[in-house]
N, C-alpha and C. Protein backbone atom coordinates (compact mmCIF):
# COMPACT_ATOMS: atom_id res chain seq x y z
N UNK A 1 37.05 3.55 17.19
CA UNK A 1 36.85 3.24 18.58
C UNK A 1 37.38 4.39 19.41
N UNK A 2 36.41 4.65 20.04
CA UNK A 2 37.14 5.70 21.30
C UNK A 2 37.74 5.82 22.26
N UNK A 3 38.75 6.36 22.57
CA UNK A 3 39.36 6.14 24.35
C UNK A 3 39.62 7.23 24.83
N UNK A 4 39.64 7.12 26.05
CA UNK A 4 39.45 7.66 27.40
C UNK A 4 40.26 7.56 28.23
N UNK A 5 41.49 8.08 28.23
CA UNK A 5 42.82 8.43 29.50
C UNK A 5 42.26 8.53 30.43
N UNK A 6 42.77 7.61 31.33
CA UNK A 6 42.07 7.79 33.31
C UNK A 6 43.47 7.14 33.63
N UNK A 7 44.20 8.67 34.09
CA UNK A 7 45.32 7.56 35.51
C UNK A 7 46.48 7.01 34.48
N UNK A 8 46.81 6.21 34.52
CA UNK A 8 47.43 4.76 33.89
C UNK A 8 46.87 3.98 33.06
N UNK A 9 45.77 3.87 33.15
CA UNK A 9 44.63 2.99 31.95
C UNK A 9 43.77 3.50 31.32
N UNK A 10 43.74 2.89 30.09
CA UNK A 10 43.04 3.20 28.91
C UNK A 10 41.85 2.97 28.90
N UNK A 11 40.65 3.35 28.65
CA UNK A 11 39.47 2.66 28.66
C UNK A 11 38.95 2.86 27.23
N UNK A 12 38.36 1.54 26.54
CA UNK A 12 37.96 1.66 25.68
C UNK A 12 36.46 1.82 25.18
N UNK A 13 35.91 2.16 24.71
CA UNK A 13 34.42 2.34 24.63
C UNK A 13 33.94 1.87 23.34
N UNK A 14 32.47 1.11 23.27
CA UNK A 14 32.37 0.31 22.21
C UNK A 14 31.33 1.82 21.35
N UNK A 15 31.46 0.89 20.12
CA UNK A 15 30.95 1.91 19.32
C UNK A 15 29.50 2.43 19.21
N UNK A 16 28.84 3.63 19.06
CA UNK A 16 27.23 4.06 18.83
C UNK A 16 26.52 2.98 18.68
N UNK A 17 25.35 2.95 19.17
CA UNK A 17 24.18 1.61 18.61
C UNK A 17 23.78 1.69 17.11
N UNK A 18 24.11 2.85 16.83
CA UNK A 18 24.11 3.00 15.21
C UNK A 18 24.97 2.19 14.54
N UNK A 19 26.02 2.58 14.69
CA UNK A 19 27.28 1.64 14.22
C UNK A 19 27.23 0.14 14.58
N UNK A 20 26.95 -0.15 15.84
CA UNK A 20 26.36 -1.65 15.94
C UNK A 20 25.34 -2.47 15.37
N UNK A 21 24.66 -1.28 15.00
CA UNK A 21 23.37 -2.08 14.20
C UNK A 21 23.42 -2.28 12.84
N UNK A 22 24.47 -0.90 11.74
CA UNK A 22 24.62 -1.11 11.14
C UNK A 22 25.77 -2.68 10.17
N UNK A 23 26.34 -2.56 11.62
CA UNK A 23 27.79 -3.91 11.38
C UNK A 23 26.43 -5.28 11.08
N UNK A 24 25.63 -5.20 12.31
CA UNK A 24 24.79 -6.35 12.28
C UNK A 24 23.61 -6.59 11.12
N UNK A 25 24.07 -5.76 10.43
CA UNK A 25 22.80 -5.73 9.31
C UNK A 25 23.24 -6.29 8.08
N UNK A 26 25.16 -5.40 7.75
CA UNK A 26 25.86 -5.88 7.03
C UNK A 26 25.98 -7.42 6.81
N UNK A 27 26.75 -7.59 8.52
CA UNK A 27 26.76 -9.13 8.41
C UNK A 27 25.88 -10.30 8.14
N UNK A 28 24.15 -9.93 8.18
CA UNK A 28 23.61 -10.71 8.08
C UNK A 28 23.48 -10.51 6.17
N UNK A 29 23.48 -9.57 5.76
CA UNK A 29 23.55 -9.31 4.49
C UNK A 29 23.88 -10.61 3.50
N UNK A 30 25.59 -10.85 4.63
CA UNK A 30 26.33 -12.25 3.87
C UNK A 30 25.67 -13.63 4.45
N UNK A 31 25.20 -13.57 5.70
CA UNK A 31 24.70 -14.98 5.99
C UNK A 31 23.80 -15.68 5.27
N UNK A 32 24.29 -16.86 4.86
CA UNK A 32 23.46 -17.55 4.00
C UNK A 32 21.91 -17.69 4.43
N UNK A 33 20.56 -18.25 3.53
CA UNK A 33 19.43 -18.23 4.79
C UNK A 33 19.21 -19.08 4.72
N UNK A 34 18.68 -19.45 6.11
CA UNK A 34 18.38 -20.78 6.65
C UNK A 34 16.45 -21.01 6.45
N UNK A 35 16.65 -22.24 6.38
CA UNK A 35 15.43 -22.41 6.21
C UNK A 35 14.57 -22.93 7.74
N UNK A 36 13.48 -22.54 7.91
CA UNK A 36 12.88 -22.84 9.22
C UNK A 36 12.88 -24.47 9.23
N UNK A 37 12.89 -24.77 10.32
CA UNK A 37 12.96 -26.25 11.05
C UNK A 37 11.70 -27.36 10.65
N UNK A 38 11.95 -28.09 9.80
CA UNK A 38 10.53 -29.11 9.32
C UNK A 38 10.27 -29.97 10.73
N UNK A 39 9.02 -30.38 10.61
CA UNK A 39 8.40 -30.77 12.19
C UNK A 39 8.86 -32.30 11.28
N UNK A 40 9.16 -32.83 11.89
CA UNK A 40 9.49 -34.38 11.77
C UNK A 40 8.43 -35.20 11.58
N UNK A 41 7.76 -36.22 11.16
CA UNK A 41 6.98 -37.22 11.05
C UNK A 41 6.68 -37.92 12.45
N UNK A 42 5.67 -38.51 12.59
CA UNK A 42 5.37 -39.17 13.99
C UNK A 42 6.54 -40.20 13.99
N UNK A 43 6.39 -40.85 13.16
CA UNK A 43 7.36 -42.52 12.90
C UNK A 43 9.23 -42.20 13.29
N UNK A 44 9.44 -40.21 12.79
CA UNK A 44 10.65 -40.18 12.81
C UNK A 44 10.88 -39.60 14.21
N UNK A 45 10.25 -38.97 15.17
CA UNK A 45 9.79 -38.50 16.13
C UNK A 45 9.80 -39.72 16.83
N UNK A 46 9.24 -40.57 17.07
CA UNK A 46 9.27 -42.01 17.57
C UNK A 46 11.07 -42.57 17.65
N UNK A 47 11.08 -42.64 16.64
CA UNK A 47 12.74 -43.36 16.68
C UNK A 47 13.36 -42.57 17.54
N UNK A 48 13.53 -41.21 17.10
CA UNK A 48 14.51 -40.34 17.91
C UNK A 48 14.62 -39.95 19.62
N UNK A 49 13.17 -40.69 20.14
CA UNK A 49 12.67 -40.50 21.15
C UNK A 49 13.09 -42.34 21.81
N UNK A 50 12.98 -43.07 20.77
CA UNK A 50 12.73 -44.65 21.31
C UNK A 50 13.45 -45.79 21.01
N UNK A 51 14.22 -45.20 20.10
CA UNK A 51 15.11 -45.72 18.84
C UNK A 51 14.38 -46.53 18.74
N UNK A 52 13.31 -46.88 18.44
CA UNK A 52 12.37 -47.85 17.52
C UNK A 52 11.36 -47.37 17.51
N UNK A 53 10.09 -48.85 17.60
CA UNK A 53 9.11 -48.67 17.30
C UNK A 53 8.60 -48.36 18.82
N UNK A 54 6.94 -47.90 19.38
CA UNK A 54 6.54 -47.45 20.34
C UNK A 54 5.78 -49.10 20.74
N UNK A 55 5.07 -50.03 19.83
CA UNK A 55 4.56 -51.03 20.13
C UNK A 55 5.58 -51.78 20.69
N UNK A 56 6.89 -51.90 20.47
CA UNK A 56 7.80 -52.83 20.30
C UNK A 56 8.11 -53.08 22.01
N UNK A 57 8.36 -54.04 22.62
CA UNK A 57 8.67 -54.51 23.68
C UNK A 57 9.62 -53.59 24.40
N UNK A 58 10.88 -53.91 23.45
CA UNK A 58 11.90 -53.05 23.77
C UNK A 58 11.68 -50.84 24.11
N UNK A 59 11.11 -50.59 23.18
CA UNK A 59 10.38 -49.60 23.22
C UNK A 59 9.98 -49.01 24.40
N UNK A 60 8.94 -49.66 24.85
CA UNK A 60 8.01 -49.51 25.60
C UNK A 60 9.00 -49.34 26.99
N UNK A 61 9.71 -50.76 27.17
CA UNK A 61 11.36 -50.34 28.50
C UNK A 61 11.89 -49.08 28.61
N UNK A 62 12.28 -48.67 26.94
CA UNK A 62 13.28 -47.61 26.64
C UNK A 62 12.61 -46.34 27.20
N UNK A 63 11.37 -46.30 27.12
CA UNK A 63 10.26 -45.01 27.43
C UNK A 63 10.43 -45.32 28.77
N UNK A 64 9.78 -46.17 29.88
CA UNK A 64 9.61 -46.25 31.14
C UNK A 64 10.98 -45.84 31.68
N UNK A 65 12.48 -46.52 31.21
CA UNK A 65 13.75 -46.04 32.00
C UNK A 65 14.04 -44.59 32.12
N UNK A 66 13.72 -43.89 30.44
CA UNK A 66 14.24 -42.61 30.01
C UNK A 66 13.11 -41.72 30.66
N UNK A 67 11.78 -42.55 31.19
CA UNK A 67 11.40 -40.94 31.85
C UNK A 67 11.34 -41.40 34.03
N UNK A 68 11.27 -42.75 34.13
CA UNK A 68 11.79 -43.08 35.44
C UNK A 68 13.38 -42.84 36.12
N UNK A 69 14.16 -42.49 34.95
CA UNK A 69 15.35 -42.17 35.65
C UNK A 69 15.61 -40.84 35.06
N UNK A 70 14.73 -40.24 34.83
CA UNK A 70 14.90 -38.69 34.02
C UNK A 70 15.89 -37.77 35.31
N UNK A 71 16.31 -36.83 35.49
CA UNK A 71 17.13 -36.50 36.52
C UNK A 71 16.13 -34.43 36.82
N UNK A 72 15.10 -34.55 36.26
CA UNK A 72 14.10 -33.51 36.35
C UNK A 72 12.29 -33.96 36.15
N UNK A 73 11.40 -33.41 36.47
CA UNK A 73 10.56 -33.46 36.19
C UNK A 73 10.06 -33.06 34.97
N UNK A 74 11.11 -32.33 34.40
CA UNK A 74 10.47 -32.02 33.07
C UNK A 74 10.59 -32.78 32.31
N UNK A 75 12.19 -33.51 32.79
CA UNK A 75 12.98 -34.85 31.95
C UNK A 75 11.51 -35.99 31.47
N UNK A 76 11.31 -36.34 33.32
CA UNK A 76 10.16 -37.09 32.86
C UNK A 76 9.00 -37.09 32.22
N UNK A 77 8.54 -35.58 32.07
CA UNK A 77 7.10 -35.57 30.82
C UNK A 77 7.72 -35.53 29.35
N UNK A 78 9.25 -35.00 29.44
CA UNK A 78 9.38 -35.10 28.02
C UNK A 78 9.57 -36.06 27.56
N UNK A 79 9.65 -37.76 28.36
CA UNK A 79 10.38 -39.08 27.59
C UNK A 79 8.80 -40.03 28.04
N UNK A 80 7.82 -39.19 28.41
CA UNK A 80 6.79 -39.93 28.93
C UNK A 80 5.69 -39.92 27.84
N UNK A 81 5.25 -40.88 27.32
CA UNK A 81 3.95 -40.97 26.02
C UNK A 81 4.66 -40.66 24.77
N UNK A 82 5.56 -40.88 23.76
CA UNK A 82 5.83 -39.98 23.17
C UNK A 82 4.64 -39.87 21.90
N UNK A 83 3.56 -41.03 21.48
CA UNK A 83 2.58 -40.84 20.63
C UNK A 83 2.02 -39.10 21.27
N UNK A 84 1.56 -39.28 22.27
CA UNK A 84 0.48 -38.02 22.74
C UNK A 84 1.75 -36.93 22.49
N UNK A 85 3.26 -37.23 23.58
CA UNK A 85 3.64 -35.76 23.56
C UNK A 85 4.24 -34.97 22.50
N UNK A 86 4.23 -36.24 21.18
CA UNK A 86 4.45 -35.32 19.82
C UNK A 86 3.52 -34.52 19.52
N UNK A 87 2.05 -34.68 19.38
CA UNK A 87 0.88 -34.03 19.03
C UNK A 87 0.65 -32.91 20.11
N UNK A 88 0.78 -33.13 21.42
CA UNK A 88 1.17 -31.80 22.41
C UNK A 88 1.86 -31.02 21.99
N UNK A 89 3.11 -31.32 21.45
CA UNK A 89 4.31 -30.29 21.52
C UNK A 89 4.07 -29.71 20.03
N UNK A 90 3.83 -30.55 19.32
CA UNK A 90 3.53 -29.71 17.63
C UNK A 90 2.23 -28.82 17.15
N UNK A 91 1.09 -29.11 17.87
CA UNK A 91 -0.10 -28.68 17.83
C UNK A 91 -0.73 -28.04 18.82
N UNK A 92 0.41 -28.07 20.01
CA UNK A 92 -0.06 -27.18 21.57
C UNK A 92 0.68 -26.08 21.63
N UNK A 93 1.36 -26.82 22.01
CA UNK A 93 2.74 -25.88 22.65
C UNK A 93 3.56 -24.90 22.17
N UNK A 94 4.26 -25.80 21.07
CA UNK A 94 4.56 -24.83 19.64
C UNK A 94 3.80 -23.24 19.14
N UNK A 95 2.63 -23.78 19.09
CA UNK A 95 2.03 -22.84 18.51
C UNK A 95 1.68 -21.41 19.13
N UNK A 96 1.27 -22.32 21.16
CA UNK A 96 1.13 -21.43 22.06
C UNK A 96 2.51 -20.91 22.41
N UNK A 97 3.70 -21.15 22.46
CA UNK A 97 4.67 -20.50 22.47
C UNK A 97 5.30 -19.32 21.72
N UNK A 98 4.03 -19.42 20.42
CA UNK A 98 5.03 -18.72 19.45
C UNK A 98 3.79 -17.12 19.62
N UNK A 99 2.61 -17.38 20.71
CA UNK A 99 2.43 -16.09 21.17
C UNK A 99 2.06 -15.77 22.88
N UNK A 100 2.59 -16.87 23.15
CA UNK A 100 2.66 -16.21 24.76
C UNK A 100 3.59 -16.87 25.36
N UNK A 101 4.15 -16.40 26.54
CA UNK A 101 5.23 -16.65 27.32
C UNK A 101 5.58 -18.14 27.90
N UNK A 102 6.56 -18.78 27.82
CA UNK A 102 6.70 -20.11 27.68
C UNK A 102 5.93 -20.57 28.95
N UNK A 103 6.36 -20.28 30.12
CA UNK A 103 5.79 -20.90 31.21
C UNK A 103 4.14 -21.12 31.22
N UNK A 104 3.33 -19.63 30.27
CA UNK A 104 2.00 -19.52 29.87
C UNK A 104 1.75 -20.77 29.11
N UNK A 105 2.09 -21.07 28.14
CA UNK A 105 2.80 -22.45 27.28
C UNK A 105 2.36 -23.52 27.42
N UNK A 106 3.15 -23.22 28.23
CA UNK A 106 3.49 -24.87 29.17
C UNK A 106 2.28 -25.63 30.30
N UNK A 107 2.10 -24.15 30.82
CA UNK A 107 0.77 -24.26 31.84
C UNK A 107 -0.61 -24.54 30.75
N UNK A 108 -0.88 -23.71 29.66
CA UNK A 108 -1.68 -24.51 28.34
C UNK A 108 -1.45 -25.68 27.95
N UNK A 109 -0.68 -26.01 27.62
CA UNK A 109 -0.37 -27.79 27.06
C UNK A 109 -0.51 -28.39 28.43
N UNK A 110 -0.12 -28.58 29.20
CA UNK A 110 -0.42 -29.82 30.49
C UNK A 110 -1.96 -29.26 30.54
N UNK A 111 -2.97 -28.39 30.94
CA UNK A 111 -4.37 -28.37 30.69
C UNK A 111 -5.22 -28.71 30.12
N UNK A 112 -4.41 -28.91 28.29
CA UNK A 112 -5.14 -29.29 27.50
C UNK A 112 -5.07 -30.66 27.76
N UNK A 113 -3.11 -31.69 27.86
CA UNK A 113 -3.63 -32.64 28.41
C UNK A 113 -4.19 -33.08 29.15
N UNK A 114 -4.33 -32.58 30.60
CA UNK A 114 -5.68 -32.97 31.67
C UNK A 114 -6.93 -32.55 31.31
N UNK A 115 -7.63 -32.14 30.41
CA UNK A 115 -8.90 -31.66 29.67
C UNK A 115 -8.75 -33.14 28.80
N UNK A 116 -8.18 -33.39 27.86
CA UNK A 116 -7.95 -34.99 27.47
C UNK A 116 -7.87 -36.17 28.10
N UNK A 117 -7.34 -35.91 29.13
CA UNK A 117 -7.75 -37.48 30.22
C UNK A 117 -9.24 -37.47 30.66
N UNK A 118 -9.58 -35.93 31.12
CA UNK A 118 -10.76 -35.54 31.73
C UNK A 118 -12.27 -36.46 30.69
N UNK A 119 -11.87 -36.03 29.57
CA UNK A 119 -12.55 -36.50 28.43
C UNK A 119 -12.72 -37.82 28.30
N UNK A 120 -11.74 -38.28 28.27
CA UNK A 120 -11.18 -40.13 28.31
C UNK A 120 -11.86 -40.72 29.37
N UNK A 121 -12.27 -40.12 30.70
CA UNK A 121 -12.92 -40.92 31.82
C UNK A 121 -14.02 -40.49 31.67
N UNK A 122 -14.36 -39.31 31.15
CA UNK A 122 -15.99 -38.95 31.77
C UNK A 122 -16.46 -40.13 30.33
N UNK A 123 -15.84 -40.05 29.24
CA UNK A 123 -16.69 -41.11 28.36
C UNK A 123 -16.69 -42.36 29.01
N UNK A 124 -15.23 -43.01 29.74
CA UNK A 124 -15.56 -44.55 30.14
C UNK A 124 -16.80 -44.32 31.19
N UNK A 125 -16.41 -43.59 32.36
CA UNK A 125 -17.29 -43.81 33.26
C UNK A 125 -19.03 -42.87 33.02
N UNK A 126 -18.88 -42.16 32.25
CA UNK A 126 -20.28 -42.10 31.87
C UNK A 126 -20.72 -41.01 32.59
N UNK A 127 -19.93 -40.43 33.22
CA UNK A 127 -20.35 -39.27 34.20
C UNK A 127 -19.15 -38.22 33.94
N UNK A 128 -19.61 -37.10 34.02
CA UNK A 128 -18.49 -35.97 34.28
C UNK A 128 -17.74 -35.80 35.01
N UNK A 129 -16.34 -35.91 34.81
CA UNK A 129 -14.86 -36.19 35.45
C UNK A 129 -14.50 -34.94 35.67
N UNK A 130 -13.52 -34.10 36.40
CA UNK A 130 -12.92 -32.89 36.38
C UNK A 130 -11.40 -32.96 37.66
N UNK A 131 -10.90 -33.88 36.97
CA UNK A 131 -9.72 -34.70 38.26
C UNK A 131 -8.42 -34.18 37.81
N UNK A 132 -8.44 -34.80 36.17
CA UNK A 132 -7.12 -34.20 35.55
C UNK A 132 -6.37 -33.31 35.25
N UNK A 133 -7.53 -32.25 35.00
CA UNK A 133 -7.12 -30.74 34.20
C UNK A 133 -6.59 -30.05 35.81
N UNK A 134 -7.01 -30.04 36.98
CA UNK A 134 -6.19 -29.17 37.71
C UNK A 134 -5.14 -30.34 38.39
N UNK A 135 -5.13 -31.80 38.00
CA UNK A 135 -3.73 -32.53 38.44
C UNK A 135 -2.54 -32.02 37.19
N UNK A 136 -2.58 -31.70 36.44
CA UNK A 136 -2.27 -31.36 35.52
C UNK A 136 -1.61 -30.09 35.43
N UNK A 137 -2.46 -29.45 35.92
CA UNK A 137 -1.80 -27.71 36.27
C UNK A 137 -0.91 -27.60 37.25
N UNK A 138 -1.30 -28.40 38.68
CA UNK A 138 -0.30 -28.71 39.45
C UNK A 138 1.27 -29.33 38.86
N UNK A 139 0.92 -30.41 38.02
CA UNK A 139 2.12 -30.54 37.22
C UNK A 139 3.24 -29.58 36.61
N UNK A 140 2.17 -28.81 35.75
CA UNK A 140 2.63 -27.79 35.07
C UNK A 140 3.20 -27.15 36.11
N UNK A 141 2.56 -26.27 36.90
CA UNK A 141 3.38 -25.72 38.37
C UNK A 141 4.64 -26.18 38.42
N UNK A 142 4.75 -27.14 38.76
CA UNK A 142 6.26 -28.22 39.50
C UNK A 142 7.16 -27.87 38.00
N UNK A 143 7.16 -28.19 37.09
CA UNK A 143 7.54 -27.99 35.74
C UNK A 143 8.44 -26.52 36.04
N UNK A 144 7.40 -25.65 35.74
CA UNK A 144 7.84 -24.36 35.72
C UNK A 144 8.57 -23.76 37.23
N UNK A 145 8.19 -24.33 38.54
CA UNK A 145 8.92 -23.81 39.23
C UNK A 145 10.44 -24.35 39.58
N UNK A 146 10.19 -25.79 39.07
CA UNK A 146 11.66 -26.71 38.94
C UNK A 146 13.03 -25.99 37.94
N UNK A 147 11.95 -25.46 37.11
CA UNK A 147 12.87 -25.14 36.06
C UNK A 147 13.82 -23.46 36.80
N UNK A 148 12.48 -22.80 37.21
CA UNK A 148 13.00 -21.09 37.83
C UNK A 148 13.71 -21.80 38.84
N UNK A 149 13.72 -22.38 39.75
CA UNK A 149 14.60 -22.68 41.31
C UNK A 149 15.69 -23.61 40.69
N UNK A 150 15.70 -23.63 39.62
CA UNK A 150 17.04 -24.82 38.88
C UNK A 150 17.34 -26.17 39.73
N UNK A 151 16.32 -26.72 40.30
CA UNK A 151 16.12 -28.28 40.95
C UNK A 151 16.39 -28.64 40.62
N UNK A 152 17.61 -30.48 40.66
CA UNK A 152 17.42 -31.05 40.16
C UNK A 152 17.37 -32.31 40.93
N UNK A 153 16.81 -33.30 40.21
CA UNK A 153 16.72 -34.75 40.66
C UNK A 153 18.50 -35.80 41.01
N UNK A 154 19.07 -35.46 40.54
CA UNK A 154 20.52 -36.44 40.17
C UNK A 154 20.38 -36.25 41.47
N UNK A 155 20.82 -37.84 41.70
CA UNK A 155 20.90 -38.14 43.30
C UNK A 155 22.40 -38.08 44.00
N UNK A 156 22.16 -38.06 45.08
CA UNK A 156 23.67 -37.57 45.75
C UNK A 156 24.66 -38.13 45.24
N UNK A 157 25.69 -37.83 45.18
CA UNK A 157 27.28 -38.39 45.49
C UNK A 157 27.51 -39.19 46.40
N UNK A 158 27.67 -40.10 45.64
CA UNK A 158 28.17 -41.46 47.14
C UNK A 158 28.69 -40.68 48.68
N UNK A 159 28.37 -41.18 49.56
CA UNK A 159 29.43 -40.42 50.81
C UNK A 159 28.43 -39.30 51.38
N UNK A 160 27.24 -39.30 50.99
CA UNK A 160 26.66 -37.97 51.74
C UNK A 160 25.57 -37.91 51.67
């Protein structure tokens, strides 16, 4: 390590990026390896989200409180549907995350889900729908700008 007399104090200086990179190469040398993250089962995905079942009475409460009293908007899409938002997040999002920029992501998965509602009405009603996919993006919007402006929902402190 190097130093540098100034005055009264010592200054110390950290070592070459060489030497840093080499420490960090070493050390991973010894780290045991980890194995990548298994995507969970729908059924186990369910519990962890509902502590039960999704049909179940109780369930169904546990979902409406955990995304009606969510304390963000993101809170609330993440505790909202969890059948659909497992298959979003494992087969959308995931995947689009792992090559473009999260907020890009994110704005993809809420599209695809409003392209899926879009779908869902134009079959009931028999005519071509196009309502969801940009309510949806707007969503996404609020999402991503909630998250950059660090908003949050938790409601005041008594007294003010």
């Amino acid at each position: 390590m190097k130093e540098k007399r100034l005055g009264l104090k010592t200054m110390h200086f950290a070592r070459s990026a060489k030497e840093k990179h080499r420490n960090r190469l070493q050390k991973a040398w010894f780290r045991p390896q980890t194995r990548p993250p298994i995507r969970p089962t729908y059924r186990q995905y369910e519990r962890r989200k509902l502590g039960g079942r999704a049909e179940s009475a109780a369930g169904i409460a546990h979902m409406l409180r955990q995304s009606f009293f969510a304390t963000s908007f993101a809170g609330f899409w993440r505790n909202w549907n969890p059948l659909f938002s497992y298959y979003l997040l494992y087969y959308s999002y995931r995947p689009l995350q792992k090559r473009l920029p999260r907020p890009v992501a994110l704005l993809g998965t809420f599209l695809l889900s409003g392209a899926v509602h879009d779908l869902a009405a134009t079959l009931l009603l028999q005519r071509g729908v196009f309502l969801f996919a940009p309510v949806f993006g707007l969503f996404a919007l609020w999402v991503i700008l909630e998250a950059w402006l660090g908003i949050s929902l938790k409601p005041l402190p008594p007294g003010i």
